[in-house]
Protein backbone atom coordinates (compact mmCIF):
# COMPACT_ATOMS: atom_id res chain seq x y z
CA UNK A 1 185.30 32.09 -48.75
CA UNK A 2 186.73 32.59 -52.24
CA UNK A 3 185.36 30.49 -54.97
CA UNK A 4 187.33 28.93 -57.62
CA UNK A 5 186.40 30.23 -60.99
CA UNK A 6 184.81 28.19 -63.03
CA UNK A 7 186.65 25.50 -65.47
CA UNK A 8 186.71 27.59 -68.56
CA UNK A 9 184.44 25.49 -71.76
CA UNK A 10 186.90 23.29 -73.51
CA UNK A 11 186.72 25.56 -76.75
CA UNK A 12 184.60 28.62 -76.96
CA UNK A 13 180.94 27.39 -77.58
CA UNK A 14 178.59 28.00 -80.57
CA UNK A 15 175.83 28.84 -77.74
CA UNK A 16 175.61 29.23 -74.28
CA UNK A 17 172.39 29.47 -72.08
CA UNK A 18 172.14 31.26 -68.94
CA UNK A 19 169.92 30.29 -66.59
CA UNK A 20 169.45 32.28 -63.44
CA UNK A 21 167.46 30.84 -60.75
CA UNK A 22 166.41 31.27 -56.76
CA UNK A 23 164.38 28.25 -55.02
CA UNK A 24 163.34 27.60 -51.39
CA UNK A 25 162.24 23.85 -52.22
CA UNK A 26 163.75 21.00 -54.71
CA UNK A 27 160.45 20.07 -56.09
CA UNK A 28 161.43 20.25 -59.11
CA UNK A 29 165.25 19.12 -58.95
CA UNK A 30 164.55 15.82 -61.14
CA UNK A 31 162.58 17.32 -63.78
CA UNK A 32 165.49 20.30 -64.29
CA UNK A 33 168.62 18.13 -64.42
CA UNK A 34 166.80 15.96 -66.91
CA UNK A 35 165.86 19.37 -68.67
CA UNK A 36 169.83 20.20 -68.21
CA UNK A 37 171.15 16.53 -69.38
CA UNK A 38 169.12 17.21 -72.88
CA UNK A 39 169.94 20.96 -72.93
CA UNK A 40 173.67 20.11 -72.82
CA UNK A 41 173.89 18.65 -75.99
CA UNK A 42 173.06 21.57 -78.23
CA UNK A 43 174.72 24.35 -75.24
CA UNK A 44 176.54 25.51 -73.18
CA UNK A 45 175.18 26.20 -70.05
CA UNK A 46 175.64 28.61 -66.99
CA UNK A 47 173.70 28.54 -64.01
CA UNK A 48 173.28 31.21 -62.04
CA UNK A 49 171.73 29.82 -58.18
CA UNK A 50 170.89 32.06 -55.72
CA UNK A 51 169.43 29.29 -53.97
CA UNK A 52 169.77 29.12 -49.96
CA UNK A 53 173.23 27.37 -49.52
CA UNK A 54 172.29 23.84 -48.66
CA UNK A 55 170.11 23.27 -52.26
CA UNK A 56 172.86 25.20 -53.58
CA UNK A 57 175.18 22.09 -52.54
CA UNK A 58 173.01 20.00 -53.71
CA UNK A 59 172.50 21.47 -57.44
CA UNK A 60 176.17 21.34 -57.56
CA UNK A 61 176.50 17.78 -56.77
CA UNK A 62 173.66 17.15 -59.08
CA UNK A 63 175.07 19.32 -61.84
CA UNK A 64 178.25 18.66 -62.21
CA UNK A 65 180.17 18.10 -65.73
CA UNK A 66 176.20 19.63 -66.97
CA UNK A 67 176.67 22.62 -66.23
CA UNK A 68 178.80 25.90 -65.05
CA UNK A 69 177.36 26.29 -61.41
CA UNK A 70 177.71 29.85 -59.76
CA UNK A 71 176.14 32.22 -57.40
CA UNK A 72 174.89 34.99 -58.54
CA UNK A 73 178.06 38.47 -58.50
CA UNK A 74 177.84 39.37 -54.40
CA UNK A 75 179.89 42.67 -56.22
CA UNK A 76 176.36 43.27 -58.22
CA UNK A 77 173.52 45.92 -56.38
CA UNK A 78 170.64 44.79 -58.52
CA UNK A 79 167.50 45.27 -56.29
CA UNK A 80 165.95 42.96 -58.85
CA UNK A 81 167.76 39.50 -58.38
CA UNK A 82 167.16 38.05 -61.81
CA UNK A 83 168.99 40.63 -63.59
CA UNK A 84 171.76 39.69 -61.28
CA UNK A 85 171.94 36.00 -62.20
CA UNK A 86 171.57 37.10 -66.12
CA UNK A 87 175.10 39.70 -65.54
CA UNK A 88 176.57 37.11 -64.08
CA UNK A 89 175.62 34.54 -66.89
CA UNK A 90 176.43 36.86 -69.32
CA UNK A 91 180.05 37.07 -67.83
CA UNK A 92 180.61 33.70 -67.82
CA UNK A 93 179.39 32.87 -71.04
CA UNK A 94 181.90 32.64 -73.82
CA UNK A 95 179.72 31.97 -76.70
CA UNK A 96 179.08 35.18 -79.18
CA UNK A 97 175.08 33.59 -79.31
CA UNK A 98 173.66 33.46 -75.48
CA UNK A 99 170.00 32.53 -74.72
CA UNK A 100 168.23 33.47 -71.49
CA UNK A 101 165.80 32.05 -70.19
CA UNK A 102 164.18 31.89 -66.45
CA UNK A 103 163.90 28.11 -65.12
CA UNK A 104 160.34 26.94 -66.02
CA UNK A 105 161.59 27.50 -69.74
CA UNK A 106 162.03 24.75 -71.90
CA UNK A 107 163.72 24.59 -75.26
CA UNK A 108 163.60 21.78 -77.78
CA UNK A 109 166.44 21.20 -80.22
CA UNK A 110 164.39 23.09 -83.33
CA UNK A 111 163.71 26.00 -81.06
CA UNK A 112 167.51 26.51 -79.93
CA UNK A 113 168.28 26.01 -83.65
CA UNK A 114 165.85 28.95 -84.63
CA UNK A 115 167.15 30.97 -82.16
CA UNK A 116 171.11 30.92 -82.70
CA UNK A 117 169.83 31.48 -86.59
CA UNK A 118 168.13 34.63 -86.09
CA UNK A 119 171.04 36.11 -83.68
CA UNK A 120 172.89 35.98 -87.36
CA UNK A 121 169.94 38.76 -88.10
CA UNK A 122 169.71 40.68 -84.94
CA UNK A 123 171.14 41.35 -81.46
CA UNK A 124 167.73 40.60 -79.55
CA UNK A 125 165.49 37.44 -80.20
CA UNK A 126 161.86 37.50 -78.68
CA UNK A 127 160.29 33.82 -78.60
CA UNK A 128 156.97 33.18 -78.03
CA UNK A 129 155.94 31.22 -74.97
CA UNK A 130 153.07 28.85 -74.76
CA UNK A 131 151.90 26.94 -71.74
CA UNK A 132 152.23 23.36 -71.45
CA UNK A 133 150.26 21.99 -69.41
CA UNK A 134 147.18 24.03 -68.92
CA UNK A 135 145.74 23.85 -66.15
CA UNK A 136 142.87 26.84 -66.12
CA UNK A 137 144.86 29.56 -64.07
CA UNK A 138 147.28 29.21 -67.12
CA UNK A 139 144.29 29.11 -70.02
CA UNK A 140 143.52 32.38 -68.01
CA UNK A 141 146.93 34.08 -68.10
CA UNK A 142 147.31 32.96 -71.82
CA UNK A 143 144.53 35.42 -72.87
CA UNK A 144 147.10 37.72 -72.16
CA UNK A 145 149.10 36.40 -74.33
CA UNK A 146 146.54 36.24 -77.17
CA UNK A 147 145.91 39.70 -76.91
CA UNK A 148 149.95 40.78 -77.11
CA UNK A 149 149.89 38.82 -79.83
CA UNK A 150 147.08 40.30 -81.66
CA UNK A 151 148.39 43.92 -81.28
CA UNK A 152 152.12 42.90 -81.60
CA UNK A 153 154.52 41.06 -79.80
CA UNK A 154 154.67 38.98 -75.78
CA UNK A 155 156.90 39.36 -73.77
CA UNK A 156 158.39 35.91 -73.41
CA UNK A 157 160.34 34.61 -70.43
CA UNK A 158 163.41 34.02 -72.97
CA UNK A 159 165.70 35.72 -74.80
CA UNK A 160 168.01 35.14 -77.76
CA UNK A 161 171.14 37.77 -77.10
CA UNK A 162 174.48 38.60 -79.31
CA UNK A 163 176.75 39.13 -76.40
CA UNK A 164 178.83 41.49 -78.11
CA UNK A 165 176.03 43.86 -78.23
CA UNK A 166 175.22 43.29 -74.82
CA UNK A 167 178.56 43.87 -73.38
CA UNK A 168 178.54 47.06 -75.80
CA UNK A 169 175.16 48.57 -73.94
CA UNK A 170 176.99 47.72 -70.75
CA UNK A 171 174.03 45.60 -69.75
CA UNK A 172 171.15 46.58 -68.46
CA UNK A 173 169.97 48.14 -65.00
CA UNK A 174 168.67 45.74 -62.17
CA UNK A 175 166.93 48.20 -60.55
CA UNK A 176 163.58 48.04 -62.18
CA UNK A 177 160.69 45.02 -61.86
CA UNK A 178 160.31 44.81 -65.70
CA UNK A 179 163.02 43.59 -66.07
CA UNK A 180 162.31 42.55 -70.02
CA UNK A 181 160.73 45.18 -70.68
CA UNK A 182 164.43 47.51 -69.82
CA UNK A 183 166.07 44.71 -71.71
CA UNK A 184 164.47 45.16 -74.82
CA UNK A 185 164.16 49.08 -74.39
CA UNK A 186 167.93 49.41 -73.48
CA UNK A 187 168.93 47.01 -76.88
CA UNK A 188 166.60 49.28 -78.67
CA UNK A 189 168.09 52.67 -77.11
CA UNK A 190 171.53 51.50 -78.54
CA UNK A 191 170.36 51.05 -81.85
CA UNK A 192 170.22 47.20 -82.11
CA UNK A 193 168.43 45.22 -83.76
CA UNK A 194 165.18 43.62 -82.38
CA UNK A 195 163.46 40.45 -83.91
CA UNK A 196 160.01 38.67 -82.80
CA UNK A 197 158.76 35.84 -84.75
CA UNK A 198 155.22 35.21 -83.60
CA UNK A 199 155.63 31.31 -84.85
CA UNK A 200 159.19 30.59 -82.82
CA UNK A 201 156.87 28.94 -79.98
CA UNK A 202 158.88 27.76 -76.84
CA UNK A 203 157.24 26.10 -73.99
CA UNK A 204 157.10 27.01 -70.34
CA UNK A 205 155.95 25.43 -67.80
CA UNK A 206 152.59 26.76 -65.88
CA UNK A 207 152.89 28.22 -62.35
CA UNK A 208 151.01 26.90 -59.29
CA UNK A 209 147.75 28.62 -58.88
CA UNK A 210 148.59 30.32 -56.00
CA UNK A 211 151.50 31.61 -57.27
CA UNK A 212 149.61 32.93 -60.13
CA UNK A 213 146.90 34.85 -57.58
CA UNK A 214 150.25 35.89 -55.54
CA UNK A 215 151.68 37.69 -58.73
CA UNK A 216 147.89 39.26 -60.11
CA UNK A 217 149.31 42.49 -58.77
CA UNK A 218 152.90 42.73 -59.45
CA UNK A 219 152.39 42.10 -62.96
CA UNK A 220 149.96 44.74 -62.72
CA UNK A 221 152.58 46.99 -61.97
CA UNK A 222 154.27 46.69 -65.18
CA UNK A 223 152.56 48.57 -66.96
CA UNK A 224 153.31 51.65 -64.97
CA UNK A 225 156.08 51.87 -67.22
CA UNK A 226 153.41 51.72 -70.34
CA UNK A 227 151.26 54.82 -69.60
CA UNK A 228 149.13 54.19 -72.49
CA UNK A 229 148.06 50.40 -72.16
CA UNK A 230 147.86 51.62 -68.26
CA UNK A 231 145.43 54.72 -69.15
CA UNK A 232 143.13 51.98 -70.78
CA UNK A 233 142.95 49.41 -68.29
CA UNK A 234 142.26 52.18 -65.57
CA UNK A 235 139.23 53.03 -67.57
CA UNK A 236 137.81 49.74 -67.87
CA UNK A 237 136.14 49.23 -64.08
CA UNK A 238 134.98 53.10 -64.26
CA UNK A 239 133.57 52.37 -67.88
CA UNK A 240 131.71 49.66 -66.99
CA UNK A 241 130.32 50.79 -63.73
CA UNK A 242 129.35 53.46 -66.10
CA UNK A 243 127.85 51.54 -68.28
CA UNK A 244 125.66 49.61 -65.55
CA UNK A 245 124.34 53.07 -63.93
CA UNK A 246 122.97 54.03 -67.25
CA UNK A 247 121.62 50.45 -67.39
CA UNK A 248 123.39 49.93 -70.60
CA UNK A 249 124.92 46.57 -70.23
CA UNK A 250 124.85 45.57 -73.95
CA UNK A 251 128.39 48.34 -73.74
CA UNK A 252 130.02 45.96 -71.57
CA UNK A 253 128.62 42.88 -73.51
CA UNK A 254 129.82 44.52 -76.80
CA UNK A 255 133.06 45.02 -75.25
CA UNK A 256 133.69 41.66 -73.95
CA UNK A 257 132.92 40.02 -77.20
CA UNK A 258 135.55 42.55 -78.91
CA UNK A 259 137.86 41.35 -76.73
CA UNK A 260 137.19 37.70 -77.23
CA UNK A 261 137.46 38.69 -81.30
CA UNK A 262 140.72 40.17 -80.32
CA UNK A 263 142.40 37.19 -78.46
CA UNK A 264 141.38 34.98 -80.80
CA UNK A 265 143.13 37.38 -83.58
CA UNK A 266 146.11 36.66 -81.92
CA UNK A 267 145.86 33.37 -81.66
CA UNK A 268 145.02 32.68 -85.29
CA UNK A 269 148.52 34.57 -86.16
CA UNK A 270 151.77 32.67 -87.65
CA UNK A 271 150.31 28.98 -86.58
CA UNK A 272 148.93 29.67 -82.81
CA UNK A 273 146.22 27.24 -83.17
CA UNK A 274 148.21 24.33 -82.55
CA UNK A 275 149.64 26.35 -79.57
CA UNK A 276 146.68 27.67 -78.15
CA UNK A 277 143.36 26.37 -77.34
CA UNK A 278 140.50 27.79 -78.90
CA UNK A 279 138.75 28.42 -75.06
CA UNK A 280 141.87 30.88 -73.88
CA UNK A 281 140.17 33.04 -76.30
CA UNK A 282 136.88 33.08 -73.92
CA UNK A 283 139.07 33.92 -71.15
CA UNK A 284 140.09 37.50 -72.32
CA UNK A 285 137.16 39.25 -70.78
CA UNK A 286 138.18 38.17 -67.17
CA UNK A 287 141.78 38.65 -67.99
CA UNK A 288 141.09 42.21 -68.69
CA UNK A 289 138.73 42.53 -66.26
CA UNK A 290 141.41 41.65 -63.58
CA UNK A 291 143.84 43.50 -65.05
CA UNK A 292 141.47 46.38 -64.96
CA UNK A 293 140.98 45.92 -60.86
CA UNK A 294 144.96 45.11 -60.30
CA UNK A 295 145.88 48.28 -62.10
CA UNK A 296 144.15 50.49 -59.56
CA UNK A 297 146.18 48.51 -56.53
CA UNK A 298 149.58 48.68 -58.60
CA UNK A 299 148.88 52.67 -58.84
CA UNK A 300 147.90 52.14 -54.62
CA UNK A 301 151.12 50.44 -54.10
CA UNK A 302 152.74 52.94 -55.94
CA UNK A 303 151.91 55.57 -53.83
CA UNK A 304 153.12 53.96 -50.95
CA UNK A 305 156.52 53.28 -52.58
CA UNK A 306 156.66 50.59 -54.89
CA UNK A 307 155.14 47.03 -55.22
CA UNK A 308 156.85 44.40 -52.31
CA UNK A 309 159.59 41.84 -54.45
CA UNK A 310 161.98 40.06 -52.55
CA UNK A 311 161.71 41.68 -49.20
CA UNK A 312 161.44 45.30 -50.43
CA UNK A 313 160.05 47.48 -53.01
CA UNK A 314 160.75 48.27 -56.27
CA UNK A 315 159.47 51.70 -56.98
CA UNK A 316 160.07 51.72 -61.00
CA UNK A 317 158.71 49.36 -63.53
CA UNK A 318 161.11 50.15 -66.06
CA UNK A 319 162.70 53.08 -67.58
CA UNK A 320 161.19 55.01 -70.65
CA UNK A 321 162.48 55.00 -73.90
CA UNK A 322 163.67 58.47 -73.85
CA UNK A 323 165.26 58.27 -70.60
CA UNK A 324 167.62 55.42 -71.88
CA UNK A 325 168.21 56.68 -75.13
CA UNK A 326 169.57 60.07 -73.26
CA UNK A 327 171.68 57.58 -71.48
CA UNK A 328 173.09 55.67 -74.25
CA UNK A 329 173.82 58.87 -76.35
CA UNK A 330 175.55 60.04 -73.41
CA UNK A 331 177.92 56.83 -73.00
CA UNK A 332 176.43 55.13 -69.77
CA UNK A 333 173.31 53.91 -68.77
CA UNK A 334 172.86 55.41 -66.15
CA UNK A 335 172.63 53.26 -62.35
CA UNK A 336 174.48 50.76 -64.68
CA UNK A 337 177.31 52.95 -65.48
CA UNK A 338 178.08 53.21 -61.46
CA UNK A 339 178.20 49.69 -61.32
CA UNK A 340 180.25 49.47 -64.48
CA UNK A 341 178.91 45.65 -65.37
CA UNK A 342 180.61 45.72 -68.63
CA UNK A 343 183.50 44.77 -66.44
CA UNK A 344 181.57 41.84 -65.56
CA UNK A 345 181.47 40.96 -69.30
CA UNK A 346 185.11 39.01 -68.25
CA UNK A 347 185.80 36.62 -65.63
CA UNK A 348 187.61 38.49 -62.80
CA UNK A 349 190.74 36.98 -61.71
CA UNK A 350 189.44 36.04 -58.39
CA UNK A 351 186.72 34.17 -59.14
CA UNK A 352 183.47 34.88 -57.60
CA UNK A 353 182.80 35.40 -53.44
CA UNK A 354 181.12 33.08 -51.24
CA UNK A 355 178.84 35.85 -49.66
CA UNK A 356 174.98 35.73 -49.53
CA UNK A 357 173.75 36.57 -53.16
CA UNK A 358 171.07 38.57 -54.46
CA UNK A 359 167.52 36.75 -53.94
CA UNK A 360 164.87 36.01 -56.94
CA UNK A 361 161.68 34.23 -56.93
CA UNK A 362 162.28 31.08 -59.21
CA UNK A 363 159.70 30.49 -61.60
CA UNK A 364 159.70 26.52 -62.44
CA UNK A 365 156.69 24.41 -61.46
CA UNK A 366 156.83 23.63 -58.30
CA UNK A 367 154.68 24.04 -55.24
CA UNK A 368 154.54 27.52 -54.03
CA UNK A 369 157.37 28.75 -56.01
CA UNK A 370 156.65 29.84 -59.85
CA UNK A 371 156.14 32.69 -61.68
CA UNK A 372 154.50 33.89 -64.88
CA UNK A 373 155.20 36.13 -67.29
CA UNK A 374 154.57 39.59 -67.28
């Protein structure tokens, strides 16, 4: 059944947010629209719900005058549903400064500010993300974050965007599991300009525990399409096992202290301290550690295909530099070009079709149903 397209914004917006989302429960229903209500005074905003159709109903009910409220493009093939609901956003959103940003994201008024500032600068804006609360699955997962930090930049679960760049690049393909990772590649590939402030801090809210064993892998997987940082972490069971044969454990000792110097490098930088606790820094051994063990199942389940997301697999991480830099210099990108999203850029005459949409795993905190960055 045909959907009426969405009442256009009363006057084009200074900024627009695009949030694309997918849940199976409405845990956390309350905590969002409160989230929205505050959000709406500084933005614009555009939901994008893939949501089964009876929450669906209910987010529009509960959204209404807050927010734009649409499923995600049935028209889009994105094997990766999240990159659906952003094309779709993106579409709908008429302001020349756009943040995205998955739903356990949450913005402040300062950090907004900071944001539509810096798209004056640059067509790309990488936040940092901090945890809050922290609960120890997420002091765990933010050694990760320490250690981006230390050797250059996270990779946040938001994104500042100047939407005539990305309607420019045509978007950016959906048929990857990085998806931020192809994002900033493809803006980089068309020659834009990329900024990451280490000290514009955003919180996010932490995922249920077993949500965060549930994704150990997956994010694993990732770096497939970072052969370097995936050489290293391949070595690092071998190594040690190494290591213990030659009874030599002061090797691994030595090594789990650099990496402890090394997190807590990154957390020192631009400010982290009031961000970061001092302990996430203690945490970096075991974060590489099972990094180091998921890396060899992500290469397993790559064999076999691709790593399971959403009910199938999704064989590549994300595309190398050089392989979307041939596509931009040759005036398509690629499995994006087919789809021609840049169409998408305008709202079609027709509005958008009632027809099952594209499925993502939502990432706000909520039982059984978050995510984590990557």
């Amino acid at each position: 059944m045909p959907l009426r397209r969405p009442t256009p914004f009363p006057r084009p917006p200074e900024l627009a947010y695009v949030l694309p989302l997918r849940w199976d429960d409405d845990a956390g229903l309350d905590e969002l629209t409160a989230y929205l209500r505050r959000l709406s005074l500084h933005a614009a905003i555009v939901v994008v719900d893939g949501s089964p159709p009876a929450l669906f109903a209910r987010h529009a009910r509960r959204w209404r005058g807050l927010a734009v409220h649409v499923p995600p493009d049935p028209g889009l093939t994105c094997a990766n549903g999240k990159v659906a609901g952003v094309l779709t956003g993106m579409r709908l959103a008429g302001a020349e400064h756009v943040v995205i940003a998955d739903d356990d994201v949450r913005y402040d008024a300062e950090g907004l500010a900071a944001v539509r500032r810096l798209l004056g600068h640059a067509d790309l804006v990488r936040p940092q993300n901090y945890f809050s609360p922290l609960p120890w699955h997420a002091r765990w997962d933010t050694a990760r974050t320490l250690l981006n930090r230390a050797v250059g930049a996270d990779y946040p679960g938001t994104f500042g965007v100047r939407r005539s760049f990305f309607e420019r690049m045509g978007g950016y393909d959906g048929d990857v599991l990085f998806e931020n990772l192809e994002l900033i590649r493809t803006v980089r590939a068309h020659g834009g300009v990329e900024l990451a402030p280490p000290g514009l801090y955003v919180r996010r809210l932490p995922p249920a525990a077993s949500r965060f064993w549930g994704q150990r892998v997956r994010q694993a997987y990732d770096d497939l399409a970072q052969p370097v940082r995936l050489a290293l972490f391949l070595s690092v069971l071998p190594a040690c096992a190494a290591a213990l044969l030659r009874r030599r454990p002061g090797l691994p000792a030595a090594g789990a202290a650099v990496a402890v110097a090394l997190a807590e490098a990154g957390r020192r930088r631009a400010g982290g301290r009031r961000m970061f606790p001092w302990e996430a820094s203690l945490f970096a051994p075991v974060w590489i550690l099972e990094r180091g063990t998921c890396s060899w199942l992500a290469v397993a389940a790559a064999l076999r295909g691709g790593v399971p997301y959403a009910g199938r697999r999704l064989k590549v991480a994300a595309h190398s530099p050089r392989w979307l830099r041939r596509q931009a210099a040759g005036g398509g990108s690629g499995a994006l070009e087919a789809r021609k999203p840049i169409a998408l850029c305008e709202p079609s005459q027709n509005g958008l079709v009632d027809e099952p949409p594209h499925r993502h795993s939502a990432t706000v905190a909520r039982p059984g149903s978050i995510g984590s960055p990557s």
